[in-house]
Protein backbone atom coordinates (compact mmCIF):
# COMPACT_ATOMS: atom_id res chain seq x y z
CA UNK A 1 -38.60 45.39 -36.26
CA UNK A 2 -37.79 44.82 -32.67
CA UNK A 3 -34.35 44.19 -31.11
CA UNK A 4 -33.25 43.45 -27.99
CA UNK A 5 -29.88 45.67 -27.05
CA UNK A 6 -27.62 43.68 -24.24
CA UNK A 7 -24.93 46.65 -22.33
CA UNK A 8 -21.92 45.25 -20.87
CA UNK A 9 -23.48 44.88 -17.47
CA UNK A 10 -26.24 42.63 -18.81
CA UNK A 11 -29.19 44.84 -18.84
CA UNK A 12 -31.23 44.10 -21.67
CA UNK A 13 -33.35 46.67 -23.17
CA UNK A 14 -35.38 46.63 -26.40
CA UNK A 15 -35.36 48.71 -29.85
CA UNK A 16 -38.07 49.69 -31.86
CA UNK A 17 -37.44 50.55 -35.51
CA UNK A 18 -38.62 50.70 -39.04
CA UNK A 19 -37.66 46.92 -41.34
CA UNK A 20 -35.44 49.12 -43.13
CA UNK A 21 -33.75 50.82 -40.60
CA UNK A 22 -29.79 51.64 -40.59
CA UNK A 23 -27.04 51.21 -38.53
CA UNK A 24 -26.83 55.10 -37.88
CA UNK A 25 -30.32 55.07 -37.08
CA UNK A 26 -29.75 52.15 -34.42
CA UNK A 27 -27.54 53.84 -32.99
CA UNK A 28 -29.26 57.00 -32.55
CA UNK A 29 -32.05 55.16 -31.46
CA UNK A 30 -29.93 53.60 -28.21
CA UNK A 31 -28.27 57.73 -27.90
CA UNK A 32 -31.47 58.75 -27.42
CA UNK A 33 -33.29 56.04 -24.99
CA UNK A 34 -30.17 55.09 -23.07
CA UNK A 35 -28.12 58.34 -23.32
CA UNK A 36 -25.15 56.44 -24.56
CA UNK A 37 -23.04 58.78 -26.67
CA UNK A 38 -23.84 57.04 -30.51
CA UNK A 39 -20.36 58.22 -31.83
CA UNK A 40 -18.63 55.69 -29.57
CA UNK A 41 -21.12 52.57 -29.87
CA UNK A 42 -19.32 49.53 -31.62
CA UNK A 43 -22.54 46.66 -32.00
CA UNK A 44 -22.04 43.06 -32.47
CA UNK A 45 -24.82 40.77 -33.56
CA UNK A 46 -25.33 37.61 -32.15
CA UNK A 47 -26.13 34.91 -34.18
CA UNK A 48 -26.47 31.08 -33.68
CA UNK A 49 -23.01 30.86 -35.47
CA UNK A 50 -21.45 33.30 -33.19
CA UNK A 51 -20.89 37.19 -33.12
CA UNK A 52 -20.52 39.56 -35.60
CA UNK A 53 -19.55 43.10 -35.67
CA UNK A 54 -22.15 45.26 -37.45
CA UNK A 55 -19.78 48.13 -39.03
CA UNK A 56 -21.41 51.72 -39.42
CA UNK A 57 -19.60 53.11 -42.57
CA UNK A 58 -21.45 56.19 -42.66
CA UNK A 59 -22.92 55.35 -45.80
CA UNK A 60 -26.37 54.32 -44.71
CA UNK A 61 -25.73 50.53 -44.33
CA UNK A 62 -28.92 48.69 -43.52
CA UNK A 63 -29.28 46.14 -40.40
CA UNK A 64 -31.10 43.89 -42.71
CA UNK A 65 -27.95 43.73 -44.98
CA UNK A 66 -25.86 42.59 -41.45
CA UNK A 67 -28.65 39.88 -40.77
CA UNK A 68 -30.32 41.87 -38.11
CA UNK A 69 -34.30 41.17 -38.36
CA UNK A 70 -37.16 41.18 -35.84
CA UNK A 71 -35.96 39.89 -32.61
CA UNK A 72 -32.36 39.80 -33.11
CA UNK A 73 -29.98 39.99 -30.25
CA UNK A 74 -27.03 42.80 -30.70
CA UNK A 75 -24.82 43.45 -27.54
CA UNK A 76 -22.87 47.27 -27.24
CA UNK A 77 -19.75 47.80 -26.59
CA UNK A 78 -17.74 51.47 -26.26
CA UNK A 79 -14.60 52.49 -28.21
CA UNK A 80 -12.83 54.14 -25.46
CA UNK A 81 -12.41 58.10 -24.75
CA UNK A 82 -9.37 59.64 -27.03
CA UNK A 83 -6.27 60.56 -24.42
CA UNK A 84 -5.23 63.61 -26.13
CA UNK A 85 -2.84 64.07 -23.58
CA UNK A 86 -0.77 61.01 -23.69
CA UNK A 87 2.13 60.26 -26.27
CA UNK A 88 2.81 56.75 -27.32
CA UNK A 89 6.43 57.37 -27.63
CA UNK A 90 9.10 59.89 -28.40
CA UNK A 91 7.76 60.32 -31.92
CA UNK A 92 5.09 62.66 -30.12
CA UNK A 93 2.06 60.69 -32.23
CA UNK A 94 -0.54 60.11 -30.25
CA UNK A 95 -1.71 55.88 -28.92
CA UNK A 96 -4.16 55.10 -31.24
CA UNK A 97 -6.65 52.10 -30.72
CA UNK A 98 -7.62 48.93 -32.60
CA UNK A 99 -10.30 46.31 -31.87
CA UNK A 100 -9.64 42.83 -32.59
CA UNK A 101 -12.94 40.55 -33.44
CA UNK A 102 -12.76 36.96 -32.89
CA UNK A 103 -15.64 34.44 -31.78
CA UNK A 104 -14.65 30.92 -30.21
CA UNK A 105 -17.78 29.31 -29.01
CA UNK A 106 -19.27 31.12 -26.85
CA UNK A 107 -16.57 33.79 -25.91
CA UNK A 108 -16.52 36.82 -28.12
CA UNK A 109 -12.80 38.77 -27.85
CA UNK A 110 -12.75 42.29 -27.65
CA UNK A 111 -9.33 44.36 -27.88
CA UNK A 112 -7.42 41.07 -25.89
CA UNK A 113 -10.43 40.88 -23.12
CA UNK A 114 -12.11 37.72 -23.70
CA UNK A 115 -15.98 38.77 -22.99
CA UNK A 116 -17.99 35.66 -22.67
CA UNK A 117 -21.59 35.80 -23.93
CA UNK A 118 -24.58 33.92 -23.38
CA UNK A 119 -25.27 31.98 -26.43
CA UNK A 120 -28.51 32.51 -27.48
């Protein structure tokens, strides 16, 4: 199957892979053609209902299974860098980070930041 891959400036670029290809391999498949680091990839699939997130559990989930077939549009987004310098408080834990998915329309909202996408 064939997907097109949409980064957050808009470039579209396309993915090659087998009909049962996994989420890992997805995103090893963007690592290697875009140089994007694959550990920090989060992928949401759009779909004429809205945008879903397409989770990688690490146990060899299949895009099929997340409604991904030939032609399918999935746009990238980045979890961000750990700060291991920076305490969230004067418990000395560390910030930690959480993404919050929600579709409305045509606006998918990522983390608070309202990121509007095309529908397709």
């Amino acid at each position: 199957m064939r997907v097109v891959v949409e980064n957050l400036t808009g470039t579209l670029f396309y993915i090659q892979l087998g009909n049962d290809a996994t989420v890992a391999e997805l995103k090893r498949e963007i690592e290697a053609q875009e140089k994007l680091p694959c550990d920090r990839l989060i992928l949401v699939l759009d779909t004429n209902l809205g945008c879903d997130p397409i989770h990688d559990d690490g146990g060899g989930a299949s895009l099929v299974d997340y409604g991904v077939r030939d032609g399918s549009h999935i746009y990238i987004f980045f979890n961000p860098l750990d700060d291991h310098d920076a305490d969230d408080g004067a418990d000395g834990e560390r910030s930690s980070y959480s993404f919050v998915f929600t579709s409305s329309s045509d606006c998918y909202s990522l983390s608070g930041v309202a990121d509007c996408l095309p529908s397709s």
